[in-house]
PDB file of N, CA and C in Angstrom:
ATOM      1  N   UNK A   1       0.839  -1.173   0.000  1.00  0.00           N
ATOM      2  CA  UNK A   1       0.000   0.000   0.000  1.00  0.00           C
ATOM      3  C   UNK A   1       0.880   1.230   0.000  1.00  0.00           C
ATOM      4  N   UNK A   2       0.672   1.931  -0.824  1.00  0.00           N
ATOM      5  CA  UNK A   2       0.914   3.318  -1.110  1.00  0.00           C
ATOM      6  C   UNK A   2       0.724   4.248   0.090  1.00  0.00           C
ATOM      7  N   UNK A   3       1.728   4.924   0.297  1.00  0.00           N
ATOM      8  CA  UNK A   3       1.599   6.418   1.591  1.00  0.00           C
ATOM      9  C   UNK A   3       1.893   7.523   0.579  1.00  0.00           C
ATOM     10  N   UNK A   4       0.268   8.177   0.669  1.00  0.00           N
ATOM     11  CA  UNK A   4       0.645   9.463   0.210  1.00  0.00           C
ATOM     12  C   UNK A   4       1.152  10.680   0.643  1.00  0.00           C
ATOM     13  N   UNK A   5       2.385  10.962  -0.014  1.00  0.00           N
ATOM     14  CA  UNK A   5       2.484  12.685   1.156  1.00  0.00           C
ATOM     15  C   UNK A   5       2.209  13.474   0.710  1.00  0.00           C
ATOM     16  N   UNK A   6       1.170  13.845  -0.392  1.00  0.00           N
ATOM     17  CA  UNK A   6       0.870  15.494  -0.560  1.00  0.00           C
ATOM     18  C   UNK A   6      -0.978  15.225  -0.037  1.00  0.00           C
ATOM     19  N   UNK A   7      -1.341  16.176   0.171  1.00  0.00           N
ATOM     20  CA  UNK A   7      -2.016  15.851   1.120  1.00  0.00           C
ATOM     21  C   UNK A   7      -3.818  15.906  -0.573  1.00  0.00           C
ATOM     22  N   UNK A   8      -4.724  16.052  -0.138  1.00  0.00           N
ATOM     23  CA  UNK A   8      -6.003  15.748  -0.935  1.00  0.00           C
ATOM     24  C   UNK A   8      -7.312  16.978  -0.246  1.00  0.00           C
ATOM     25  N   UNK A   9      -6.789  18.123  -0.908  1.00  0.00           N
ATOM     26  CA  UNK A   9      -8.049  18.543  -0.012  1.00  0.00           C
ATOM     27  C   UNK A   9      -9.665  18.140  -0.329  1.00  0.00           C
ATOM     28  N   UNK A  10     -10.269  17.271  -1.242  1.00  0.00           N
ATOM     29  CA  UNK A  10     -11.446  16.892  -1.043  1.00  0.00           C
ATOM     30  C   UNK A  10     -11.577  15.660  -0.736  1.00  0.00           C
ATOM     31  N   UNK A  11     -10.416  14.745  -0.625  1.00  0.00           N
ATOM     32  CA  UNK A  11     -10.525  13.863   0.438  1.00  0.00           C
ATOM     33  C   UNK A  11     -11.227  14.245   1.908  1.00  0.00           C
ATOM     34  N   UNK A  12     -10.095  15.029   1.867  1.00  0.00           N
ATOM     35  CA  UNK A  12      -9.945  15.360   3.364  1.00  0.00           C
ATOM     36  C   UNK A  12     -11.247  15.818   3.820  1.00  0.00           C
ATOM     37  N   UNK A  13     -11.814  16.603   2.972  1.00  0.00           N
ATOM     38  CA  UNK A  13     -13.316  17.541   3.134  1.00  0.00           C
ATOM     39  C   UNK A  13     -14.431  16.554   3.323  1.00  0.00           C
ATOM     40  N   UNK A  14     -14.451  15.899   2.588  1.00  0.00           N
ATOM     41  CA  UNK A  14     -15.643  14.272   2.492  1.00  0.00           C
ATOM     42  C   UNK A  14     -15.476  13.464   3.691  1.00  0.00           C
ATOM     43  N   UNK A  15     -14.226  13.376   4.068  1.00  0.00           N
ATOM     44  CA  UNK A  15     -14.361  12.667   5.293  1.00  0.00           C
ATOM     45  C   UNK A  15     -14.757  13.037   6.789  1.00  0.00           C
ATOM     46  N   UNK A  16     -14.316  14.466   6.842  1.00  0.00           N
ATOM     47  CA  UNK A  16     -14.625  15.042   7.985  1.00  0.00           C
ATOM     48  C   UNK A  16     -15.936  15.722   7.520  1.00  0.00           C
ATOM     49  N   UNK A  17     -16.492  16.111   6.640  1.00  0.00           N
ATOM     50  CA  UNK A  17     -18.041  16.416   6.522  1.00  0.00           C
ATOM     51  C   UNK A  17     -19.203  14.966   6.656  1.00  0.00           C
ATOM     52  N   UNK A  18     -18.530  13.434   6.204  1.00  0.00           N
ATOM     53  CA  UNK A  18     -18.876  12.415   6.817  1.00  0.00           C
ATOM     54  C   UNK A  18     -19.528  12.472   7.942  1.00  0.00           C
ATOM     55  N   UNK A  19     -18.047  12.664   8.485  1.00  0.00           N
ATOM     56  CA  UNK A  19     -18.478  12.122  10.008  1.00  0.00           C
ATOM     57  C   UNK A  19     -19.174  13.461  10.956  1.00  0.00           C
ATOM     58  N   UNK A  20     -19.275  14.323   9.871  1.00  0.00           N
ATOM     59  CA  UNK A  20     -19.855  15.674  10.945  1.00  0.00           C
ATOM     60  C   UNK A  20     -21.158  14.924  10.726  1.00  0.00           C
ATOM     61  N   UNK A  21     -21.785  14.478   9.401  1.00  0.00           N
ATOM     62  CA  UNK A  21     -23.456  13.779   9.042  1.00  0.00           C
ATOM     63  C   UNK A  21     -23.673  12.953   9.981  1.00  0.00           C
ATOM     64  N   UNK A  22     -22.652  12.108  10.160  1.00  0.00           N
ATOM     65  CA  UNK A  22     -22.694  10.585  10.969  1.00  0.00           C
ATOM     66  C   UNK A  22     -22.839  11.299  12.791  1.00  0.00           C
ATOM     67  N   UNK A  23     -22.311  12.147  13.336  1.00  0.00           N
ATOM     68  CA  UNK A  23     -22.529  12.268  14.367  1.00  0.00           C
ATOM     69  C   UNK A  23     -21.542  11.718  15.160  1.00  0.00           C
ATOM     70  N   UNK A  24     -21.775  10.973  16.425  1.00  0.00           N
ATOM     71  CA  UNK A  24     -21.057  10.057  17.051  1.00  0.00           C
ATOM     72  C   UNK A  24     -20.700   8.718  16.659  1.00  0.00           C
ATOM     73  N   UNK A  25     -21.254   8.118  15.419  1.00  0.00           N
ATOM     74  CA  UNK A  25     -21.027   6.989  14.899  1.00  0.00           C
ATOM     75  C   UNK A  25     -19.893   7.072  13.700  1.00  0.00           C
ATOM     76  N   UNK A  26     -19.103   5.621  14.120  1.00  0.00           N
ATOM     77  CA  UNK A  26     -18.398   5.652  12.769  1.00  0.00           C
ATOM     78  C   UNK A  26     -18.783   5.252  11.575  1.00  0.00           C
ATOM     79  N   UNK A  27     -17.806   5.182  10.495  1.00  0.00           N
ATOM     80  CA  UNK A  27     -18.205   4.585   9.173  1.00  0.00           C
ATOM     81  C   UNK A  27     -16.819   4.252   8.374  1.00  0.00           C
ATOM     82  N   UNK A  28     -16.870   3.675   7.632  1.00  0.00           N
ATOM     83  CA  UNK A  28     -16.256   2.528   7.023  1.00  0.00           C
ATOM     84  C   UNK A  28     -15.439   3.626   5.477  1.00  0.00           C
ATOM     85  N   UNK A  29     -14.215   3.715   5.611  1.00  0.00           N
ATOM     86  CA  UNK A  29     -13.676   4.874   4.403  1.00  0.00           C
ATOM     87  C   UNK A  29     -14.517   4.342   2.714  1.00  0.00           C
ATOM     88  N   UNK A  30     -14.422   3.425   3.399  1.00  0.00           N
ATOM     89  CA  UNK A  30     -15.125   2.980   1.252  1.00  0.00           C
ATOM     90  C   UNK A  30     -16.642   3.986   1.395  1.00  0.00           C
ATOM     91  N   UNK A  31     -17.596   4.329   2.108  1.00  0.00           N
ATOM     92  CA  UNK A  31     -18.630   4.688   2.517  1.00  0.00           C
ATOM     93  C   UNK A  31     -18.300   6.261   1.952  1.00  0.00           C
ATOM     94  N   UNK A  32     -16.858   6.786   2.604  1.00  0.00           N
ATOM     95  CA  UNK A  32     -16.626   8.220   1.919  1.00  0.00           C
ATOM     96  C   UNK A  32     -16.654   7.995   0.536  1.00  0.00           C
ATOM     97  N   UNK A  33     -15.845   7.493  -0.297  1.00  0.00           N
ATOM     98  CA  UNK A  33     -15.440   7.349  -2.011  1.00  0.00           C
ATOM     99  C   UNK A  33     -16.486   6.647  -2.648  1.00  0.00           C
ATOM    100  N   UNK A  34     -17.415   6.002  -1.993  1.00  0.00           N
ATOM    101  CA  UNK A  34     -18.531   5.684  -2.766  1.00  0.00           C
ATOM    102  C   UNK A  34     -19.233   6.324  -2.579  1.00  0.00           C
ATOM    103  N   UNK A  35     -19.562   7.773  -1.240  1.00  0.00           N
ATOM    104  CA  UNK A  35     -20.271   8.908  -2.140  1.00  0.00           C
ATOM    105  C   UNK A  35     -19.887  10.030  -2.573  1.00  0.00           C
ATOM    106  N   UNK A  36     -18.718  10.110  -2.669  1.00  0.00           N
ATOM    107  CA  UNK A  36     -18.438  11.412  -3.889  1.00  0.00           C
ATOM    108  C   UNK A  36     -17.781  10.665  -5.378  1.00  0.00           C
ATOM    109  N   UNK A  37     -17.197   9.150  -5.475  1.00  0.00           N
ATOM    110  CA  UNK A  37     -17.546   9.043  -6.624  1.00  0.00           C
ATOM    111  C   UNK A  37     -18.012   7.702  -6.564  1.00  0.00           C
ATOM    112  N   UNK A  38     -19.343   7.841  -7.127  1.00  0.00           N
ATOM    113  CA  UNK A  38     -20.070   6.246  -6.619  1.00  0.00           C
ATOM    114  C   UNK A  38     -19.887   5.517  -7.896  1.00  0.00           C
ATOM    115  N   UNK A  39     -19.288   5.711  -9.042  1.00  0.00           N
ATOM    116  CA  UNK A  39     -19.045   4.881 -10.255  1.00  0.00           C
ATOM    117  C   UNK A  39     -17.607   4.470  -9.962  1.00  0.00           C
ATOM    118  N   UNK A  40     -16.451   4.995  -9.543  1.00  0.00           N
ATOM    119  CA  UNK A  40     -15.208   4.432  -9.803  1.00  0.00           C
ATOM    120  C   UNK A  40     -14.521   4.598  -7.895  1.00  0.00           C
ATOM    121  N   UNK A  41     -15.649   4.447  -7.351  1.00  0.00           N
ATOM    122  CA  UNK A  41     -15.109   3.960  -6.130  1.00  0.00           C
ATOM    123  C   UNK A  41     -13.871   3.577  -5.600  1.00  0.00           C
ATOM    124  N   UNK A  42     -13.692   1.986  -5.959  1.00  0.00           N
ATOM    125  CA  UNK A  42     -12.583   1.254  -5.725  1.00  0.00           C
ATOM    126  C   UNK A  42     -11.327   1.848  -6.580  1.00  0.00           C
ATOM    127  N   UNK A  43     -11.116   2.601  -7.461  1.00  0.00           N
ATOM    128  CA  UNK A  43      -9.820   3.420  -7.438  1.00  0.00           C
ATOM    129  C   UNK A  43      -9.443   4.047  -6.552  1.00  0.00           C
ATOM    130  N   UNK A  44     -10.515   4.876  -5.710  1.00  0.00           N
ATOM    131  CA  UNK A  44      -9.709   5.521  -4.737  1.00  0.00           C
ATOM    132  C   UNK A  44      -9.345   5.291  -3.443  1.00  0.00           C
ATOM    133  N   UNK A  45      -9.840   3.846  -3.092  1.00  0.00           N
ATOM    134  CA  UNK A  45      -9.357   3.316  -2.319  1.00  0.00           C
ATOM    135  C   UNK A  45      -7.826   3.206  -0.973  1.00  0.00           C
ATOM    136  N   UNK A  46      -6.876   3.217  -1.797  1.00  0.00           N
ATOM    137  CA  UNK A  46      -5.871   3.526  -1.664  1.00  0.00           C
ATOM    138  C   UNK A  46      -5.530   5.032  -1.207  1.00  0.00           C
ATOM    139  N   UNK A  47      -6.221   5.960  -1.989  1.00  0.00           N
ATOM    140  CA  UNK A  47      -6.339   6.987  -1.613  1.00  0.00           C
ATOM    141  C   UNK A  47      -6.644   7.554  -0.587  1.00  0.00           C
ATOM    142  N   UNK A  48      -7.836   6.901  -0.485  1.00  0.00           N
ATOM    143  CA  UNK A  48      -8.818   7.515   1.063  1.00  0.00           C
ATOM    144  C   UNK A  48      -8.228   6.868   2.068  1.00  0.00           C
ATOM    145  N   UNK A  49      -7.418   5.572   2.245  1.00  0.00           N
ATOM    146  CA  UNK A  49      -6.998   5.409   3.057  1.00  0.00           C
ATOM    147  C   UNK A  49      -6.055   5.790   3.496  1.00  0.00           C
ATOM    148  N   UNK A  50      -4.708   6.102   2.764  1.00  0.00           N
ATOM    149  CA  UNK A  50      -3.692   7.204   2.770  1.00  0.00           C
ATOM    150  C   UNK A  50      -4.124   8.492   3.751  1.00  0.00           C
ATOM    151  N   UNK A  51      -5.167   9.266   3.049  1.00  0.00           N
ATOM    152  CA  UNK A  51      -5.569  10.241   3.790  1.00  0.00           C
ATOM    153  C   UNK A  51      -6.329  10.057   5.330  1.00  0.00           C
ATOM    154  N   UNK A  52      -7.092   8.916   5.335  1.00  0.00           N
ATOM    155  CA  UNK A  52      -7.683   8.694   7.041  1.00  0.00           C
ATOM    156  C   UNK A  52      -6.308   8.655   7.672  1.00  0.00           C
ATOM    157  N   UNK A  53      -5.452   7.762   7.188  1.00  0.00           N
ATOM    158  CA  UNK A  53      -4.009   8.022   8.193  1.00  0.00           C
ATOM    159  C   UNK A  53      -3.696   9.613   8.535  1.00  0.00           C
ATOM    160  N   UNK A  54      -3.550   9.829   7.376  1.00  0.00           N
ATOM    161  CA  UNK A  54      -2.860  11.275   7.761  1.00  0.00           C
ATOM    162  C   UNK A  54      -3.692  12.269   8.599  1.00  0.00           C
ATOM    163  N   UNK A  55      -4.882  12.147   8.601  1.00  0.00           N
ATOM    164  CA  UNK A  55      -5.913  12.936   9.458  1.00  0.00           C
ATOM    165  C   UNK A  55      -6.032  12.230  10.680  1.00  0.00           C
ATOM    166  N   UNK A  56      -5.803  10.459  10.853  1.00  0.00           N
ATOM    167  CA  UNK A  56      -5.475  10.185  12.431  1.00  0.00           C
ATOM    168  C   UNK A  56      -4.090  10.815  12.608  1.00  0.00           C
ATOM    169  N   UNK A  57      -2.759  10.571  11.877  1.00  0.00           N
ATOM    170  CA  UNK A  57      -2.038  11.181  12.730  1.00  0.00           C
ATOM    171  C   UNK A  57      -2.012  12.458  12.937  1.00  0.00           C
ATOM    172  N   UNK A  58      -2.363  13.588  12.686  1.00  0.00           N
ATOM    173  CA  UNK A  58      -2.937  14.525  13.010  1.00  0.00           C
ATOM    174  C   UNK A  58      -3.990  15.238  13.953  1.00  0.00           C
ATOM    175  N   UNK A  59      -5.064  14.026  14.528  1.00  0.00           N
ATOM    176  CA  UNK A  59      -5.496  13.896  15.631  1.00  0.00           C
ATOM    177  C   UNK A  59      -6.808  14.593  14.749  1.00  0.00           C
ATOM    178  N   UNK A  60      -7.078  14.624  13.976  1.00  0.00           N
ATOM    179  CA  UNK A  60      -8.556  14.970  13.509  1.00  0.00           C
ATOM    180  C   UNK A  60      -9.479  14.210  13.079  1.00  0.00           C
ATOM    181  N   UNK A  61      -8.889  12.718  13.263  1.00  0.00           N
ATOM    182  CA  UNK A  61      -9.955  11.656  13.324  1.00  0.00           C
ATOM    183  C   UNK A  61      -9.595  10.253  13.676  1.00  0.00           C
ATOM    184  N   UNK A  62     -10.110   9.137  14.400  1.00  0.00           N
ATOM    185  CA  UNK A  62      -9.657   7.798  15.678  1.00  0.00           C
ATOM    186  C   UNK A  62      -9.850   7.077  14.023  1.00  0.00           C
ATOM    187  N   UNK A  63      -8.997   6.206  13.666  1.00  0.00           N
ATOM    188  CA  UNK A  63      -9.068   5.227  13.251  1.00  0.00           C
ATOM    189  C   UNK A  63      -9.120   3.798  13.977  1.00  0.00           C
ATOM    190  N   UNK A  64     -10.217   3.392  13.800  1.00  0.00           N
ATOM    191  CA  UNK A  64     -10.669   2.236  14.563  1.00  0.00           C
ATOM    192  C   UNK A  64     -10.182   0.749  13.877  1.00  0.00           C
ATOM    193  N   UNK A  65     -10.144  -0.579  14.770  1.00  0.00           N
ATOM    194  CA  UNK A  65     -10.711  -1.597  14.077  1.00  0.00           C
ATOM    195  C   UNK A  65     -10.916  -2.578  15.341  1.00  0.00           C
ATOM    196  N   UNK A  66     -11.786  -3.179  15.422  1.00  0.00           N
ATOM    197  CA  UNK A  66     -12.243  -4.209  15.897  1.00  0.00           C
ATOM    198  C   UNK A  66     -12.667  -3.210  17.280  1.00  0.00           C
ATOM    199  N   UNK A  67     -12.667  -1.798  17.136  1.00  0.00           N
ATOM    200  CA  UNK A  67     -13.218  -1.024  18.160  1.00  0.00           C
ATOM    201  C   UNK A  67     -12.270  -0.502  18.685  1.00  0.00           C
ATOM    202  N   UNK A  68     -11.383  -0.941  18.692  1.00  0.00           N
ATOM    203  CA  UNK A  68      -9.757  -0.060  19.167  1.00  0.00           C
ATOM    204  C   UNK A  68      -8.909   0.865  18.460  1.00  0.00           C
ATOM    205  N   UNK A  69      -8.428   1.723  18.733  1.00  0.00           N
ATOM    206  CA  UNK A  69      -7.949   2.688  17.908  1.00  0.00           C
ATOM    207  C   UNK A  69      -6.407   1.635  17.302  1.00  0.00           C
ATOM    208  N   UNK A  70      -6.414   1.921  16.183  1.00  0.00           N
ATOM    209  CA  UNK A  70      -4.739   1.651  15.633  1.00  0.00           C
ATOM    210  C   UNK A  70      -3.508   2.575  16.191  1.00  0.00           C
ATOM    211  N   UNK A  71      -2.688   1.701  15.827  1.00  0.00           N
ATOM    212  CA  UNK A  71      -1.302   2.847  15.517  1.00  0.00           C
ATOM    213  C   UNK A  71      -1.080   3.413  14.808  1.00  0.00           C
ATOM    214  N   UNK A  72      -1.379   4.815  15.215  1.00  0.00           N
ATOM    215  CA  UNK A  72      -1.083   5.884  13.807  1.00  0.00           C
ATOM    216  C   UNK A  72      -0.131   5.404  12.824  1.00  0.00           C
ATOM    217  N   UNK A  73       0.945   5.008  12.965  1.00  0.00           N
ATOM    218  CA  UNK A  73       2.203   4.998  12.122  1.00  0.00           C
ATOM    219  C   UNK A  73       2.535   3.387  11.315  1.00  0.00           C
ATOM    220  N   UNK A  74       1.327   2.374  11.677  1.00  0.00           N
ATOM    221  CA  UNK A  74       1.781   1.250  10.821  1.00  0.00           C
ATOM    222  C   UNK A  74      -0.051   0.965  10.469  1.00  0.00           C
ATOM    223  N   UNK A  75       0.234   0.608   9.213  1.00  0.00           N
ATOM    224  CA  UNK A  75      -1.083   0.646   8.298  1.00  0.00           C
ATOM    225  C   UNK A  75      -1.691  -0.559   8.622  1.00  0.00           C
ATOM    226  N   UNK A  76      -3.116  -0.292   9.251  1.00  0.00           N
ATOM    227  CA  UNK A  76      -4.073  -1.366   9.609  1.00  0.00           C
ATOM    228  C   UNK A  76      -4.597  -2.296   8.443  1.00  0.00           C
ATOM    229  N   UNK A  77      -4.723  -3.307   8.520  1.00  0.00           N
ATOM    230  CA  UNK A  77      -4.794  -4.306   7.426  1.00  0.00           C
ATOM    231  C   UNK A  77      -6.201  -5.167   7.557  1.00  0.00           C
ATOM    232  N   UNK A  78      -7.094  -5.059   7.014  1.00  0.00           N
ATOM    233  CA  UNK A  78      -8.183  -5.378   7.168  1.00  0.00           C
ATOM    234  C   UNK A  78      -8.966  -4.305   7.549  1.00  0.00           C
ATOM    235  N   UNK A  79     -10.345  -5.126   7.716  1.00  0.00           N
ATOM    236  CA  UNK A  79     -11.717  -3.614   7.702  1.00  0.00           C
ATOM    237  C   UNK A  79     -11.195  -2.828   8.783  1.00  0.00           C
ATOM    238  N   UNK A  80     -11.368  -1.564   8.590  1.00  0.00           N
ATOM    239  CA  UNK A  80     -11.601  -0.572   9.566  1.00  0.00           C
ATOM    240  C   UNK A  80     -12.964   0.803   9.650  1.00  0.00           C
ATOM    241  N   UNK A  81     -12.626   1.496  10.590  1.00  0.00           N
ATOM    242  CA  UNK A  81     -13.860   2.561  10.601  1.00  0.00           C
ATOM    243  C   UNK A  81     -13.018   3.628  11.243  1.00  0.00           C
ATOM    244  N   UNK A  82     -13.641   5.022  10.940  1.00  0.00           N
ATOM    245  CA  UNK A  82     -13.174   6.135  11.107  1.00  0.00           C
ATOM    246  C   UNK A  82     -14.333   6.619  11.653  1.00  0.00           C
ATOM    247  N   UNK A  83     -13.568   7.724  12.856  1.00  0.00           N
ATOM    248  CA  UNK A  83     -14.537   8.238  13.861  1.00  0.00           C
ATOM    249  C   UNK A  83     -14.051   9.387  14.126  1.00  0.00           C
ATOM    250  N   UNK A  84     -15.049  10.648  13.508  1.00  0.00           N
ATOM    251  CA  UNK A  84     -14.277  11.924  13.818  1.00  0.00           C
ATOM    252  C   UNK A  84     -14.683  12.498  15.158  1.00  0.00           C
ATOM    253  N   UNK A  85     -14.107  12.804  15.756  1.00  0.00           N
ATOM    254  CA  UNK A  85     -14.229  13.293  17.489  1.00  0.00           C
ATOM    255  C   UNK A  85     -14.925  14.717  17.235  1.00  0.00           C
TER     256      UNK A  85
END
């Protein structure tokens, strides 16, 4: 998996306007890229996940899995959910 370092500002915007919709609940990053582009989704995959990192390590949103937050700095492997505080 790819680490992106320049950063995505409508990534970034979709995800934290997400979770402003969602409230206290999380949601699942494919959930962001399948609604701002719901035809080619799974390309950006990689993408959006790149960016949930960079916005957990930044502290502007808990990347979860199995309900526990990850380690910012090594890439969670399998489903996860994002929870903006």
């Amino acid at each position: 998996m790819k680490l992106i370092t320049n950063t995505s500002p409508v990534l970034e915007t979709a995800i934290l306007e997400m979770g402003r919709m969602r409230g206290k609940s999380s949601f699942c990053p494919s959930e962001v890229v399948r609604w701002i582009y719901p035809q080619s989704w799974r390309y950006f995959m990689e993408d959006i996940q790149s960016e949930m990192m960079r916005l957990y390590r930044e502290g502007k949103v808990v990347v979860l899995q199995n309900n526990q937050p990850v380690h910012p700095y090594k890439f969670p492997k399998g489903p996860v959910r994002i929870l903006v505080p």
